[in-house]
Protein backbone atom coordinates (compact mmCIF):
# COMPACT_ATOMS: atom_id res chain seq x y z
CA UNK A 1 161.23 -30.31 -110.45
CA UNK A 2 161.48 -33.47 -112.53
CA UNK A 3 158.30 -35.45 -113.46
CA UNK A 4 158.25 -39.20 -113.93
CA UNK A 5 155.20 -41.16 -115.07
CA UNK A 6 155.06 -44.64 -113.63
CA UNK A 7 153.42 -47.86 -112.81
CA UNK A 8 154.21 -51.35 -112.19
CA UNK A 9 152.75 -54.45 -113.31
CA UNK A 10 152.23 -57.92 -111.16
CA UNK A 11 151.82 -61.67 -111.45
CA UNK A 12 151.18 -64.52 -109.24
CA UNK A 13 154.12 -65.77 -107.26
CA UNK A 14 154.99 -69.45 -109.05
CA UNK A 15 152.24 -72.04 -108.84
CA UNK A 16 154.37 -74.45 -106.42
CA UNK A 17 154.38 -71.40 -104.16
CA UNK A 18 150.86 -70.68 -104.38
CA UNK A 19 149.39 -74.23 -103.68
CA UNK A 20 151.15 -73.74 -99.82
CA UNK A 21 148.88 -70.32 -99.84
CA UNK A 22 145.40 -71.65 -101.32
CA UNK A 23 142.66 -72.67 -99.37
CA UNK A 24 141.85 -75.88 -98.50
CA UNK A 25 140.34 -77.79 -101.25
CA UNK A 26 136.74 -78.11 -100.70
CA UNK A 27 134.80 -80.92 -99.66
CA UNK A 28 132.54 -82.68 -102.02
CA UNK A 29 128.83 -83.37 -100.91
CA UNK A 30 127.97 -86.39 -99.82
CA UNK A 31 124.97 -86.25 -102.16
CA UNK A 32 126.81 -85.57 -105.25
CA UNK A 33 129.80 -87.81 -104.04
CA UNK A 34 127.91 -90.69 -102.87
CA UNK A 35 124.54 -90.17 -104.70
CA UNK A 36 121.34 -92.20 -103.78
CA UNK A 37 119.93 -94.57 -105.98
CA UNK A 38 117.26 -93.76 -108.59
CA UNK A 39 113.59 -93.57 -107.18
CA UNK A 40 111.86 -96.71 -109.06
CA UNK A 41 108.77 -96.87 -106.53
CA UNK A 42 106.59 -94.91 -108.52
CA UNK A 43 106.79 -96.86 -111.56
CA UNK A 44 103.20 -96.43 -113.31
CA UNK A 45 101.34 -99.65 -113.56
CA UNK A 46 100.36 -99.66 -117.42
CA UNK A 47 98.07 -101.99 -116.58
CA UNK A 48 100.21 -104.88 -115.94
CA UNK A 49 102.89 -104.55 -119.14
CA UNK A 50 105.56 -105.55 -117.44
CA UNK A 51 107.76 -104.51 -120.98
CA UNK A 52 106.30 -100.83 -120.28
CA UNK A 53 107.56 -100.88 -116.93
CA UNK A 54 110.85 -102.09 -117.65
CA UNK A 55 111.29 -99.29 -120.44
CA UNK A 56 109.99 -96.63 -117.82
CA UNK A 57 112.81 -97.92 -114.78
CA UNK A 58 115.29 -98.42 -117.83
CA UNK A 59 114.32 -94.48 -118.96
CA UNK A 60 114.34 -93.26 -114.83
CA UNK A 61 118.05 -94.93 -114.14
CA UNK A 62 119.69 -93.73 -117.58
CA UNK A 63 117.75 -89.72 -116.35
CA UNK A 64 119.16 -90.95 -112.81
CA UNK A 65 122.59 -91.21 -114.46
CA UNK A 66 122.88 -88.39 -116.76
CA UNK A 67 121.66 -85.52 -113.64
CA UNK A 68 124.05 -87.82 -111.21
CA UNK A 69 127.18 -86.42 -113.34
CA UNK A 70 125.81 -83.11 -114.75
CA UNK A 71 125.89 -82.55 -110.74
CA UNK A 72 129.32 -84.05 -110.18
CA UNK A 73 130.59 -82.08 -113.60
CA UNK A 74 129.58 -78.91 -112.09
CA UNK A 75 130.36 -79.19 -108.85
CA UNK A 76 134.20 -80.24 -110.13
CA UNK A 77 134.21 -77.45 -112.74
CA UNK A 78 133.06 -74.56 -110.09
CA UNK A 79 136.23 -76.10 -108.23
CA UNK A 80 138.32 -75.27 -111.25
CA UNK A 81 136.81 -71.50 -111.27
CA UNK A 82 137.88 -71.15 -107.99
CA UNK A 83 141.19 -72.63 -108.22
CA UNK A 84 141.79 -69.99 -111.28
CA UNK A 85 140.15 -66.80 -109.70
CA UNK A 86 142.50 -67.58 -106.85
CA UNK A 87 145.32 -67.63 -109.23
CA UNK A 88 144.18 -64.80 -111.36
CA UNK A 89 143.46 -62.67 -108.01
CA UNK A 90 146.64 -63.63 -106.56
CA UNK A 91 148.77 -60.76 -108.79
CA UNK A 92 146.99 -58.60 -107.00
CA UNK A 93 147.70 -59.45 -103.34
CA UNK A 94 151.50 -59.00 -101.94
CA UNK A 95 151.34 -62.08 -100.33
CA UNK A 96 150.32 -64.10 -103.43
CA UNK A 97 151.82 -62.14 -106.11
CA UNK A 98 155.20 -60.29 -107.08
CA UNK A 99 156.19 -57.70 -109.10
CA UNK A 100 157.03 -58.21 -112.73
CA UNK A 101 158.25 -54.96 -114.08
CA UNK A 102 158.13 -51.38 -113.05
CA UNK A 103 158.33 -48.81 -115.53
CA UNK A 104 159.61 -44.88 -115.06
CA UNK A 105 158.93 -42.56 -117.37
CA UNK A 106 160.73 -39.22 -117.25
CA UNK A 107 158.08 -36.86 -118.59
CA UNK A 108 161.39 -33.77 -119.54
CA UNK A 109 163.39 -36.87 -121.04
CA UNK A 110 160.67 -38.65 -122.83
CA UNK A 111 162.88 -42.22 -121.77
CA UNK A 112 160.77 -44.64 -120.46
CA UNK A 113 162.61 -46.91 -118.10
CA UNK A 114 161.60 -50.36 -117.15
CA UNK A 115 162.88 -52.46 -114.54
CA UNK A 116 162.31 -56.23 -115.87
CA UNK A 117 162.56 -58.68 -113.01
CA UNK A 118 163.42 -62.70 -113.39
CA UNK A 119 162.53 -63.19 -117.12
CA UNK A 120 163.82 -65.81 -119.22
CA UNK A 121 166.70 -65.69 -121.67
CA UNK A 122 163.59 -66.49 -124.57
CA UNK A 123 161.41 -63.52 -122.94
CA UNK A 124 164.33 -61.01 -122.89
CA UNK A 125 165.48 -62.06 -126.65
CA UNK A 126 162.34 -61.22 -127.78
CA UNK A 127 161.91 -58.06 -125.64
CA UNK A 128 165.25 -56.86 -127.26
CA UNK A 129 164.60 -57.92 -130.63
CA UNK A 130 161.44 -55.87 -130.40
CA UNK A 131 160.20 -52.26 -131.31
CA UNK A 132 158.61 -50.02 -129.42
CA UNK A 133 156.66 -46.61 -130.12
CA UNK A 134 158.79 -44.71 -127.67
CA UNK A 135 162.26 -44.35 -126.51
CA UNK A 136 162.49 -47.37 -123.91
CA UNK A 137 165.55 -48.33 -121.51
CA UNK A 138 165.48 -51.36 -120.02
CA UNK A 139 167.19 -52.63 -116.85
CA UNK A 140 167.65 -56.53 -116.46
CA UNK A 141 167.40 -57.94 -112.92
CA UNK A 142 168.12 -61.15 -111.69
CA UNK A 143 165.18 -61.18 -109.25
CA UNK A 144 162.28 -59.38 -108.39
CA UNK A 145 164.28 -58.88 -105.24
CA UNK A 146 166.78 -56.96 -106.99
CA UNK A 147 164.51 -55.00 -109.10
CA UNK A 148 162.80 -53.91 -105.63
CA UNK A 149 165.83 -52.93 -104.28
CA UNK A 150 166.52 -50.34 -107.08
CA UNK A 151 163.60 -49.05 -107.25
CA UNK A 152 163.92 -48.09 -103.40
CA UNK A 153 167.45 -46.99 -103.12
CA UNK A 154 167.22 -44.79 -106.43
CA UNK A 155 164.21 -43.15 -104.89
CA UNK A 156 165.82 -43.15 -101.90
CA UNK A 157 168.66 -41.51 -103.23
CA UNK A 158 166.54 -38.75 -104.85
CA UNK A 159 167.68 -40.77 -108.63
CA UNK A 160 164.60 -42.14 -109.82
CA UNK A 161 165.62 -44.14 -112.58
CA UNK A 162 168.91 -46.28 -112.48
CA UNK A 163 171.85 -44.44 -113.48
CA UNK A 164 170.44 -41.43 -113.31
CA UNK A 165 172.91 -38.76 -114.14
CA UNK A 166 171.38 -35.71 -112.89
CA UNK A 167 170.83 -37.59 -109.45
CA UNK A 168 167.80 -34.59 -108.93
CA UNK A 169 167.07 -35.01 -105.73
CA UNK A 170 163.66 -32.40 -106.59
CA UNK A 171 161.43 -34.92 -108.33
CA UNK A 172 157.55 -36.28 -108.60
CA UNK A 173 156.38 -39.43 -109.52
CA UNK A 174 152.87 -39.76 -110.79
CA UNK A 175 150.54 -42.38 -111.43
CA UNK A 176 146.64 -43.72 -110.65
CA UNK A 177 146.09 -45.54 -107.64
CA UNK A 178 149.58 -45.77 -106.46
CA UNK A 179 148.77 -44.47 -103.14
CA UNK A 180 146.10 -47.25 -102.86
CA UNK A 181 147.59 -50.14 -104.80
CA UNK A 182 151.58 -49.75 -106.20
CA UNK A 183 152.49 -48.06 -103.20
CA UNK A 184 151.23 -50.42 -100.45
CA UNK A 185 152.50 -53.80 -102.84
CA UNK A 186 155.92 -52.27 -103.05
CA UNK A 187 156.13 -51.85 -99.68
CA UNK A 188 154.72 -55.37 -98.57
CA UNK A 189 156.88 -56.86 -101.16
CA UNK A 190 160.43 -55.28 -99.90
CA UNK A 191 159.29 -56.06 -96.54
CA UNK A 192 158.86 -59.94 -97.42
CA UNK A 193 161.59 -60.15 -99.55
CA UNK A 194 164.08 -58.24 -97.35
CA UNK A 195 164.67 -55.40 -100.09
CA UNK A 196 165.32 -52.14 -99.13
CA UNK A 197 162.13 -49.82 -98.63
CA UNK A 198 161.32 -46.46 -100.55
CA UNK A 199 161.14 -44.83 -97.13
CA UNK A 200 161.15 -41.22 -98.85
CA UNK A 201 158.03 -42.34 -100.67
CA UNK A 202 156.38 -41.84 -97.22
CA UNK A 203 155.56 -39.55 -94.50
CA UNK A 204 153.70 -40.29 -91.22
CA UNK A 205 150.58 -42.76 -91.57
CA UNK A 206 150.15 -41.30 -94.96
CA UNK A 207 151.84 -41.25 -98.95
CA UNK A 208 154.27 -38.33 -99.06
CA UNK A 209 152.45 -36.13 -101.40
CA UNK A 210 155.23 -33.53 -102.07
CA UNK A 211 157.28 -36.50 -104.32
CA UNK A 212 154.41 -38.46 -104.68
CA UNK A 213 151.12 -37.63 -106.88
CA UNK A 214 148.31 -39.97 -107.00
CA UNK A 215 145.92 -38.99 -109.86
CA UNK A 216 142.72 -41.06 -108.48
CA UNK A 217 143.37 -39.12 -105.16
CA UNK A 218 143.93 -35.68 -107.05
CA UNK A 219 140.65 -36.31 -108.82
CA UNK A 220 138.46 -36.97 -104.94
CA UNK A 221 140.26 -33.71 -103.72
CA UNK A 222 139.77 -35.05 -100.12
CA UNK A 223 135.96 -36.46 -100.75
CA UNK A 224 136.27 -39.93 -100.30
CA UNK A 225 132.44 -40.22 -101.74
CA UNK A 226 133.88 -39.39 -104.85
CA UNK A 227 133.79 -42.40 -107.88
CA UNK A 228 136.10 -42.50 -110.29
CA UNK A 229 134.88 -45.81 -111.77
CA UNK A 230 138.54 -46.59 -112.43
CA UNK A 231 141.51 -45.01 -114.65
CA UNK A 232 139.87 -46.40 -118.08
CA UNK A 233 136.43 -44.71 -116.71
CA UNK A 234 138.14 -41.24 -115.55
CA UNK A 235 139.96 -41.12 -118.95
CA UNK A 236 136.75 -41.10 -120.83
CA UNK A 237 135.33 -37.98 -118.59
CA UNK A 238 138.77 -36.30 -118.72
CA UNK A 239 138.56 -36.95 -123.08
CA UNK A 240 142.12 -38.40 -122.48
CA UNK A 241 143.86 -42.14 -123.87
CA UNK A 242 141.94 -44.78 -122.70
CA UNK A 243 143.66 -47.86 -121.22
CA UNK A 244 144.59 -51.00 -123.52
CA UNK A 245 142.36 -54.14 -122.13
CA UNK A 246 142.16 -55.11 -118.20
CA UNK A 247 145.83 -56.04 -116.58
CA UNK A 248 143.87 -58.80 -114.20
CA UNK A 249 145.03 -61.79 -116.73
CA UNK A 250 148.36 -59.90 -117.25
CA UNK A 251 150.58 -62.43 -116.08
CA UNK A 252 149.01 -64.40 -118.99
CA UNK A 253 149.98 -62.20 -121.33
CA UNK A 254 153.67 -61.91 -119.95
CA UNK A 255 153.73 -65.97 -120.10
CA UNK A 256 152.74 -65.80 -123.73
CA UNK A 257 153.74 -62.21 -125.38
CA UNK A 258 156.23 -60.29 -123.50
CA UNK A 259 156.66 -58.06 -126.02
CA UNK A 260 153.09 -57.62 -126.08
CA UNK A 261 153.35 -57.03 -122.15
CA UNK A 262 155.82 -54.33 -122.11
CA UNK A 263 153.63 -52.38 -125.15
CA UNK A 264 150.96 -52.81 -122.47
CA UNK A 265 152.65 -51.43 -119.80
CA UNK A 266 153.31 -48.53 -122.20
CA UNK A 267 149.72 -47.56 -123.19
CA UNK A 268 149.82 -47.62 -119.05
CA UNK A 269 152.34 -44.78 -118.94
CA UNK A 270 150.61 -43.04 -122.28
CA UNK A 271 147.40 -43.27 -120.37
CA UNK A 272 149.05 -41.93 -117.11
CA UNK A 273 150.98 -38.99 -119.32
CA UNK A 274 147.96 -37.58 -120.62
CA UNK A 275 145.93 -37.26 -118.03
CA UNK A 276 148.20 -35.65 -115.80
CA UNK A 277 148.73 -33.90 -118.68
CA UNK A 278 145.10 -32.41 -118.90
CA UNK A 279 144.64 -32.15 -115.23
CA UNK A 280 147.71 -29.86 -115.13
CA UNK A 281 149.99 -32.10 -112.87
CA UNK A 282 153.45 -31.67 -115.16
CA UNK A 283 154.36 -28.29 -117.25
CA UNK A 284 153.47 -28.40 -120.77
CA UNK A 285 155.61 -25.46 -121.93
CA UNK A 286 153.15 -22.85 -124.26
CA UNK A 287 153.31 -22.43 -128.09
CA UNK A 288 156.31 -20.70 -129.16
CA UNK A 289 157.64 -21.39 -125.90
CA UNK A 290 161.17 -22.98 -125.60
């Protein structure tokens, strides 16, 4: 059997798209909008001065003022949060978000291939120019459409990777949290943009475990009370790589670095590699042994 590492990595559909899909904007209170005057009735008396009094009203409107648009400021600002954790949390919904690349690694091989979907002439240049710590292959597509597409009929197929030359139908891919995350946005993603499905990739209500290996659902072994606090948190029990930084903001990244991107996609797969590694989920041939 033939072992593949993988993982995929997601952005938020393009900002045009998304304002259809946010919430309404709320609705700013009529207090803050509209606020009421300053209270001036309780001006002391100071026995008389009318100059005191007219310093203390001056001192109550410019107080007035300055809490009237600290209130406004925040209120607008909390509005900007929430426009940005929408966008931020959109990567991670198939309905708000798309897929960006999706690497394959072939654990016997030691290739790493990664399907790069709708980037820029300036983000591939760069990704070409670049070097990387492993042996990579990439595969350009036109659309994250098209990079769906392969994905499914290679897997389909019993390929894998594109042009595949063994065509080994006997294979396993492995990652963390693919049955609970890649998995299910794959899926809703062909289904939306009319790519074909990894069918194979499932069996009955449930992930088809005999070519599919999830490593956070190897870990439970069926207890569902079971915490793994998250791959970064499991690798530090296991003693294996730890992940590179959060991929929440990594659409920002891909916007700014692609290079950067892809390295982070492969401290993913290194991550991935070594723990199934130590939790004895791919053949690691003995010393001395050919």
């Amino acid at each position: 059997m033939r072992h593949f590492l993988w993982d995929i990595e997601t952005v938020p559909r393009p900002e045009a798209e998304l304002l259809a899909l946010m919430p309404p904007p709320a609705v700013m209170p009529e207090d803050i909008k509209n606020p009421p005057e300053a209270d001036l009735s309780k001006c002391p008396v100071y026995g008389g001065d009318e100059a005191k009094q007219d310093a203390w009203k001056q001192k109550k409107l410019a107080d007035h003022a300055v809490a009237t648009e600290a209130a406004r400021s925040t209120w607008e600002e909390r509005q900007i949060e929430a426009k940005q954790k929408f966008i931020d949390d959109a990567a991670l919904s198939a309905v708000t978000g798309s897929v960006k690349l999706i690497g394959i690694r072939d654990y016997e091989a030691k290739v790493t291939h990664i399907l790069v979907a709708g980037a820029s002439k300036e983000q591939l240049d760069k990704i070409g120019r670049a070097t990387y710590p492993s042996i990579v292959s990439f595969h350009w597509m036109a659309s994250e459409r098209d990079a769906l597409h392969c994905f499914a009929a290679n897997v389909n197929s019993g390929a894998v990777t594109p042009r595949n030359l063994d065509h080994q139908s006997a294979f396993k891919l492995i990652g963390f949290y693919t049955h609970g995350f890649d998995l299910p946005f794959i899926f809703r993603r062909c289904w939306i943009m009319g790519a074909a499905v990894p069918w194979s990739l499932r069996k009955g209500r449930y992930f088809n475990d005999s070519v599919s290996l999830d490593l956070q659902e190897l870990w439970k072994l069926g207890d569902n009370q079971v915490k793994t606090g998250g791959m970064d948190e499991l690798a530090k029990v296991l003693g294996t790589k730890r992940k590179a930084g959060s991929g929440e903001r990594f659409y920002a990244l891909w916007e700014s670095d692609p290079v950067g991107a892809i390295l982070y996609l492969l401290g993913d797969l290194d991550a991935t590699e070594e723990m199934a590694v130590k939790m004895g989920c791919v053949y690691v041939p003995m010393k001395g042994e050919k």
